[in-house]
C-alpha atoms as a PDB file:
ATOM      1  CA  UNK A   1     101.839  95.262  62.668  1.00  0.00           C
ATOM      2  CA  UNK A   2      99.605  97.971  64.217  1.00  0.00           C
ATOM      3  CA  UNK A   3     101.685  99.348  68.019  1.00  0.00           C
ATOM      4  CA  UNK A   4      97.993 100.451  69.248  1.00  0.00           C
ATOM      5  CA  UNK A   5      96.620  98.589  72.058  1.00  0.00           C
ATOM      6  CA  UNK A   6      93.110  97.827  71.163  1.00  0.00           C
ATOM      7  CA  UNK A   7      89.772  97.948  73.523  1.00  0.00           C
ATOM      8  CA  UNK A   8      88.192  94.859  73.308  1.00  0.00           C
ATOM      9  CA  UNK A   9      85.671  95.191  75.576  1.00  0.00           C
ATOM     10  CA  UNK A  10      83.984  98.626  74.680  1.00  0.00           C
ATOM     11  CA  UNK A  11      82.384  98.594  78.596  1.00  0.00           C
ATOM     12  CA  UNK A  12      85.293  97.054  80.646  1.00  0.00           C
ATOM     13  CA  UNK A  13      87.427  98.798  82.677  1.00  0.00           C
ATOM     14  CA  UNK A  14      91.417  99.257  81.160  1.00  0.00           C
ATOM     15  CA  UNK A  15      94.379 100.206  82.792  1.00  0.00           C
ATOM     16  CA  UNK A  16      96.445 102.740  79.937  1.00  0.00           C
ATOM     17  CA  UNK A  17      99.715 104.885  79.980  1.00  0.00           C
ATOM     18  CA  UNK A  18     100.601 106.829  77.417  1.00  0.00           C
ATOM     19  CA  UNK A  19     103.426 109.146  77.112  1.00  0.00           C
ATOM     20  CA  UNK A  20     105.112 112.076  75.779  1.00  0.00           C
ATOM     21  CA  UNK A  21     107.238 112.201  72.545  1.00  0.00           C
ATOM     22  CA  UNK A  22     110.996 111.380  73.407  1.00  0.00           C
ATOM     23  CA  UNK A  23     109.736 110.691  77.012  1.00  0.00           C
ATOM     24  CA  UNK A  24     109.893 114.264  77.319  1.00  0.00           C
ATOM     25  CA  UNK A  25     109.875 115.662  81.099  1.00  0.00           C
ATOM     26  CA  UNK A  26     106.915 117.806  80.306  1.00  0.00           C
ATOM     27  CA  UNK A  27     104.809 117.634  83.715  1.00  0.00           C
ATOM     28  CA  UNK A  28     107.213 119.731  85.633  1.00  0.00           C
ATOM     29  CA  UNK A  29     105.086 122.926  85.441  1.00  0.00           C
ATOM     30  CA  UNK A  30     101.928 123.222  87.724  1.00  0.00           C
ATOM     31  CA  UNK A  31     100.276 124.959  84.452  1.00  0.00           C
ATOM     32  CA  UNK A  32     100.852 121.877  82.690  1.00  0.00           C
ATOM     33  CA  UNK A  33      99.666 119.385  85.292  1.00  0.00           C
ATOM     34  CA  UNK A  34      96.551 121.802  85.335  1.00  0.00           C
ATOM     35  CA  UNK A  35      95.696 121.748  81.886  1.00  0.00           C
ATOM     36  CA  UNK A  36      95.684 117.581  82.327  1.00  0.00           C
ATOM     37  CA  UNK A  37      93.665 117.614  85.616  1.00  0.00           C
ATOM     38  CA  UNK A  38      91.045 119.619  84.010  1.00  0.00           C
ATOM     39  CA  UNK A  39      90.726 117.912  81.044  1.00  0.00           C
ATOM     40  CA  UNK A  40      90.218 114.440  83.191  1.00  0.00           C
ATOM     41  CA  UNK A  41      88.010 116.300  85.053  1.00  0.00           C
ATOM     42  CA  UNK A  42      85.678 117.159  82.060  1.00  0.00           C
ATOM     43  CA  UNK A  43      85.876 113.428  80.583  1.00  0.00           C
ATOM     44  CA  UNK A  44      84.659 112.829  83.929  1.00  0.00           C
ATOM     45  CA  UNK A  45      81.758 114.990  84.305  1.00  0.00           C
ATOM     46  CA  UNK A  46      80.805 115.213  80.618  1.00  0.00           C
ATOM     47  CA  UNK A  47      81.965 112.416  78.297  1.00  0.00           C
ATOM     48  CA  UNK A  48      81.296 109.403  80.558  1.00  0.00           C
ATOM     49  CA  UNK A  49      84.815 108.800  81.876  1.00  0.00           C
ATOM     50  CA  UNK A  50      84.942 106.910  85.266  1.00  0.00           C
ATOM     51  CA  UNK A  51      88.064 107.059  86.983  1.00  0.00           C
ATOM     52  CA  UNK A  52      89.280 104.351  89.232  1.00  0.00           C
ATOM     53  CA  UNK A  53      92.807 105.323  89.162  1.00  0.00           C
ATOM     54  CA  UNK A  54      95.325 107.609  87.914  1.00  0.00           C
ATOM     55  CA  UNK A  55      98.982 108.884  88.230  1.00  0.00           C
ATOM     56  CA  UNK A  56     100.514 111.854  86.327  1.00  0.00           C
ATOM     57  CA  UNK A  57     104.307 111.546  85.984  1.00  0.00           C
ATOM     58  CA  UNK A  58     106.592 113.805  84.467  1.00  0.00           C
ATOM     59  CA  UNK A  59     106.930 112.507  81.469  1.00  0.00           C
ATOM     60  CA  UNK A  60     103.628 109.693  80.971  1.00  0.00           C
ATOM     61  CA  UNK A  61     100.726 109.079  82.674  1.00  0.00           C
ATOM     62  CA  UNK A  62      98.816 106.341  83.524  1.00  0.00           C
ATOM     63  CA  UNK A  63      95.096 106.128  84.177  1.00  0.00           C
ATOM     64  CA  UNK A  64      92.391 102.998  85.028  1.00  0.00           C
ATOM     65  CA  UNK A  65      89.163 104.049  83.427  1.00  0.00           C
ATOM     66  CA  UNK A  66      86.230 103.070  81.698  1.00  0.00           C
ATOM     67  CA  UNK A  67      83.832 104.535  79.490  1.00  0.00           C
ATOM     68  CA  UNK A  68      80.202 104.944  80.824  1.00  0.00           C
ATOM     69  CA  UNK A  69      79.407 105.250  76.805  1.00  0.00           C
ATOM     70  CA  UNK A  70      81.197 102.490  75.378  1.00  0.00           C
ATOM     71  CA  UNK A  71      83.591 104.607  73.635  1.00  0.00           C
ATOM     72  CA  UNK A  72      87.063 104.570  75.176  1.00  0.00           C
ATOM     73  CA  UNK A  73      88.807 105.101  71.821  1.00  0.00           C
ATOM     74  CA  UNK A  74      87.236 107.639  71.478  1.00  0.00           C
ATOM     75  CA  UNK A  75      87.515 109.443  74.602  1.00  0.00           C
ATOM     76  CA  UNK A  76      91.207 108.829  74.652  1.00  0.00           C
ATOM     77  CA  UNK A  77      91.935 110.132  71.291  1.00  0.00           C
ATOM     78  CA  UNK A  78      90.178 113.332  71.797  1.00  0.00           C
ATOM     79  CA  UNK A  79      91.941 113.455  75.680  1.00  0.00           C
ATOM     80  CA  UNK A  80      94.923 113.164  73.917  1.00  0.00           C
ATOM     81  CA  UNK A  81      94.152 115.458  70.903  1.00  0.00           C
ATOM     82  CA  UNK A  82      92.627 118.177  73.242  1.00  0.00           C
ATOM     83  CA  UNK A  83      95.456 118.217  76.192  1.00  0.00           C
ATOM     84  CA  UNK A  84      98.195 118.570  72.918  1.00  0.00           C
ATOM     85  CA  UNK A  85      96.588 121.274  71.402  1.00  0.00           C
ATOM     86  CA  UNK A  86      96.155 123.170  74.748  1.00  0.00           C
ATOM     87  CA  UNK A  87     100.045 122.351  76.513  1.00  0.00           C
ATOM     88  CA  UNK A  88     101.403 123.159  72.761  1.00  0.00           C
ATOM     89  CA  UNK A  89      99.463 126.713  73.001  1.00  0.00           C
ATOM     90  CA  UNK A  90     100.483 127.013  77.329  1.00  0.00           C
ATOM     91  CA  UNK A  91     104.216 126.780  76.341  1.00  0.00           C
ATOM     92  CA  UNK A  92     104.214 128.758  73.227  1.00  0.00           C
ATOM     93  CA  UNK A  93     102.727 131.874  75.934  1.00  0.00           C
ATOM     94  CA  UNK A  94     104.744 131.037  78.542  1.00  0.00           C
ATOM     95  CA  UNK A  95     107.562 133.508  78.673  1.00  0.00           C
ATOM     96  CA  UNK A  96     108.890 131.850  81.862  1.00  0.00           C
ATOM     97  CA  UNK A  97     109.454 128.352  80.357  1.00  0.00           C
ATOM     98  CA  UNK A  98     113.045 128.070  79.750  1.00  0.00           C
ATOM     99  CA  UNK A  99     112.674 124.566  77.450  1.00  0.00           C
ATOM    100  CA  UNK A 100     110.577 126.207  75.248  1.00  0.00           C
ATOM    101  CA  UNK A 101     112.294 126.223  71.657  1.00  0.00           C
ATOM    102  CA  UNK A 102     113.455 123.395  72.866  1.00  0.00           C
ATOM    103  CA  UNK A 103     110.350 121.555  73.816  1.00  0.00           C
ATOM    104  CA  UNK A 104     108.634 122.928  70.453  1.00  0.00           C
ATOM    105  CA  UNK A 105     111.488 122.223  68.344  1.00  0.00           C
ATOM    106  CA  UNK A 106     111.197 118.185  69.639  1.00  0.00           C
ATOM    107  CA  UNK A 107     107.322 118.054  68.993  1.00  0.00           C
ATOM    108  CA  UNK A 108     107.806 119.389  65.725  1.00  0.00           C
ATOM    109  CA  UNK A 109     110.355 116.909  64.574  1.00  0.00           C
ATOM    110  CA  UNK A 110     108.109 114.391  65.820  1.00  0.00           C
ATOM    111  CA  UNK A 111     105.380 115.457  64.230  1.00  0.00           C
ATOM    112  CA  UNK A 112     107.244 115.667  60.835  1.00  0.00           C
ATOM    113  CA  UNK A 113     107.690 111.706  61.128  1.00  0.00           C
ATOM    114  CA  UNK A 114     103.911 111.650  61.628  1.00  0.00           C
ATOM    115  CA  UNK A 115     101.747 112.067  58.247  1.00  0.00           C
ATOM    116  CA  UNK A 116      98.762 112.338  60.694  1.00  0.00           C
ATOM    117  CA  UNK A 117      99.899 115.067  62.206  1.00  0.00           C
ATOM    118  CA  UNK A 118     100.176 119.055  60.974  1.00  0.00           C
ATOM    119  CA  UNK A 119     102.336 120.423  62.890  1.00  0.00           C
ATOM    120  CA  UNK A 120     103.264 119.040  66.658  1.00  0.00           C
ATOM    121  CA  UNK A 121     103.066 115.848  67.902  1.00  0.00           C
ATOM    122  CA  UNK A 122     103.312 115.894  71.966  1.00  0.00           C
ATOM    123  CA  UNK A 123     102.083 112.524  72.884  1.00  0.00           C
ATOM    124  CA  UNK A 124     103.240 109.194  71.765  1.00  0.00           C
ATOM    125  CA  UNK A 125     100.959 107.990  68.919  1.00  0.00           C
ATOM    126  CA  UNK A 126     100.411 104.143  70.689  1.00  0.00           C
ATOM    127  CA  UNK A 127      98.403 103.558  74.425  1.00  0.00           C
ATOM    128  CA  UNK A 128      99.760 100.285  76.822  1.00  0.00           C
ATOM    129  CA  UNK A 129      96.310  99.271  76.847  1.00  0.00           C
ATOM    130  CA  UNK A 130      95.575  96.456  78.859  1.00  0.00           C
ATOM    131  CA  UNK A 131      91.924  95.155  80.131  1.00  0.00           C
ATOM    132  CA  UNK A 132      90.881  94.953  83.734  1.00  0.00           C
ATOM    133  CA  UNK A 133      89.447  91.223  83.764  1.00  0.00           C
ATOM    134  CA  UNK A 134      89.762  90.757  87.531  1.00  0.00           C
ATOM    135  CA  UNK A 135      90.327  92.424  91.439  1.00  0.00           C
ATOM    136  CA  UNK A 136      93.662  90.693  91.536  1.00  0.00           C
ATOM    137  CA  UNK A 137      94.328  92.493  87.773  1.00  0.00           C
ATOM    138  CA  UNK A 138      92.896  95.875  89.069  1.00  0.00           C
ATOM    139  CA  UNK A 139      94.843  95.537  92.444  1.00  0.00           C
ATOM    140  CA  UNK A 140      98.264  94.849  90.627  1.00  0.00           C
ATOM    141  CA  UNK A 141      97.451  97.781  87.964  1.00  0.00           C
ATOM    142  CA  UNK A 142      96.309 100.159  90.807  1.00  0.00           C
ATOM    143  CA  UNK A 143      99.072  99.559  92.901  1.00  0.00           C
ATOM    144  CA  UNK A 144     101.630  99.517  90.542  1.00  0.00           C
ATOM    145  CA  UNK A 145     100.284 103.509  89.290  1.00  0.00           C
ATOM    146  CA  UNK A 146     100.707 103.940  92.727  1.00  0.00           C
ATOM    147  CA  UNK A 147     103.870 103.064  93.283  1.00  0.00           C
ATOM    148  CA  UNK A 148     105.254 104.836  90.492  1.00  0.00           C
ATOM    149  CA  UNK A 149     106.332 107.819  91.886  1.00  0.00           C
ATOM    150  CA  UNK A 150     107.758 105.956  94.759  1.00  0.00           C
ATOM    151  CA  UNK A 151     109.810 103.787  92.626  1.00  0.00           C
ATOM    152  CA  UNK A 152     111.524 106.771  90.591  1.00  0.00           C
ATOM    153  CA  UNK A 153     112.874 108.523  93.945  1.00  0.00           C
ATOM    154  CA  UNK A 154     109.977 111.327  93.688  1.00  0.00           C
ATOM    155  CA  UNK A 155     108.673 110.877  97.302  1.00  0.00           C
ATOM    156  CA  UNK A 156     109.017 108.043 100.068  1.00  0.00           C
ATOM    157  CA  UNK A 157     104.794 107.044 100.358  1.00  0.00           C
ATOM    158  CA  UNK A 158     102.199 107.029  97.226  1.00  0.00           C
ATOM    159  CA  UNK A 159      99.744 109.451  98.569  1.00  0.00           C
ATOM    160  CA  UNK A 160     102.410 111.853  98.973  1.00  0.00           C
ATOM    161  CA  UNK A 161     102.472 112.472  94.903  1.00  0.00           C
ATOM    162  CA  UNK A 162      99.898 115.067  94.681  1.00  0.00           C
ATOM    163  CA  UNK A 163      99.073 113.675  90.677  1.00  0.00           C
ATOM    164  CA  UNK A 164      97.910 110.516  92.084  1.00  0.00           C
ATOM    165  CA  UNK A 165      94.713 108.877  93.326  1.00  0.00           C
ATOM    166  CA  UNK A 166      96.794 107.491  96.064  1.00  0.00           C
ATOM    167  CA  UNK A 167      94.891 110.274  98.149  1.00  0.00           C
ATOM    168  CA  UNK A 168      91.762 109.555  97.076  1.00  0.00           C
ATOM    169  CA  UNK A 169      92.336 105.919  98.371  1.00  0.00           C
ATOM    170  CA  UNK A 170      93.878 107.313 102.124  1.00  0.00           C
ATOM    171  CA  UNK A 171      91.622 108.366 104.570  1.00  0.00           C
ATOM    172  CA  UNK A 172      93.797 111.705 105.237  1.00  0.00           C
ATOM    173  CA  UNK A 173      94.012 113.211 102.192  1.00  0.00           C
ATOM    174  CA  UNK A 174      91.726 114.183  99.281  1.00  0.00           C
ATOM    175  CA  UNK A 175      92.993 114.049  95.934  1.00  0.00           C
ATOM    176  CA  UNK A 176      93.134 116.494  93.361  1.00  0.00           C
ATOM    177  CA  UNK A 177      90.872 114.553  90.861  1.00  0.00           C
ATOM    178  CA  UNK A 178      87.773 112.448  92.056  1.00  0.00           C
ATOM    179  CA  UNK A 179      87.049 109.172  90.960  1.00  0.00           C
ATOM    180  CA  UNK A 180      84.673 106.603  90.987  1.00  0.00           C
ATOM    181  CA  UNK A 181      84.989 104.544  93.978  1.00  0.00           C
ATOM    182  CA  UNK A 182      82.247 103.221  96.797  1.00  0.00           C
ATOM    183  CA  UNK A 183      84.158 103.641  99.925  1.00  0.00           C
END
């Protein structure tokens, strides 16, 4: 039996997480989180990605999008295929990462498991996909990627977590990524 969530819906709205190999604490870098935000960013502006929500934990992340082009597969796989090749190359250069054999040593034995893959395998192969059919389903997903850096002991208040779009929903703060909300 196949572990990948499927998109039913090819124009709904989904709440996903995915995560890291091993649950690996990757997002503990700012060049890391970077490489992430900007790659949101271009689904965003360029591959039809609307955001409603988002969190970026250390080792998963966990996003409420659709796809303007009825392809959210699609955009996922290459989000994922993209942001692996690009954090694989960051921590191979960075000569300040102490977890780096390490780090590359655990995506390549993960990747060896994989026939799909060549070399490293940084995310988790399978999505939690599940469809936003409602407000009270979106409310419960939204708050709950909220909440998730409150509930592991990272900071006391949701909009504090600067990976979140906590901020974008608080009148004081503006958050790092925009999304796709009327206010």
């Amino acid at each position: 039996m196949s572990r990948k969530y499927k998109f039913h819906e090819k124009n709904g709205a989904y709440f996903i997480s995915f995560a890291t190999v091993y649950w690996i604490d990757l997002f503990t870098r700012i060049a890391y989180f970077d490489i992430i935000i900007k790659a949101l960013d271009y689904c965003r502006t360029s591959k039809g990605m609307e955001f409603f929500g988002y969190c970026i934990m250390p080792s998963h992340i966990h996003l409420i999008f659709r796809s303007a082009d009825e392809k959210p597969s699609e955009l996922i796989r290459d989000f994922k295929g993209f942001t692996s090749r690009q954090i694989i190359k960051a921590i191979q250069e960075n000569n300040q990462e102490s977890r780096k054999e390490w780090m590359l040593w655990m995506f390549a034995k993960a990747g060896e498991k994989n026939s799909n893959v060549k070399n490293y395998q940084l995310w988790q192969q399978h999505n939690q996909t599940i469809q936003i059919w409602s407000l009270k389903v979106f409310e419960q997903k939204l708050n709950y990627i909220h909440q998730n850096p409150v509930e592991s002991g990272f900071v006391t208040e949701p909009w504090e977590w600067k990976y979140s779009s906590a901020r974008n929903y608080c009148n004081d703060f503006e958050g790092i990524l925009k999304i796709d909300i009327n206010r």
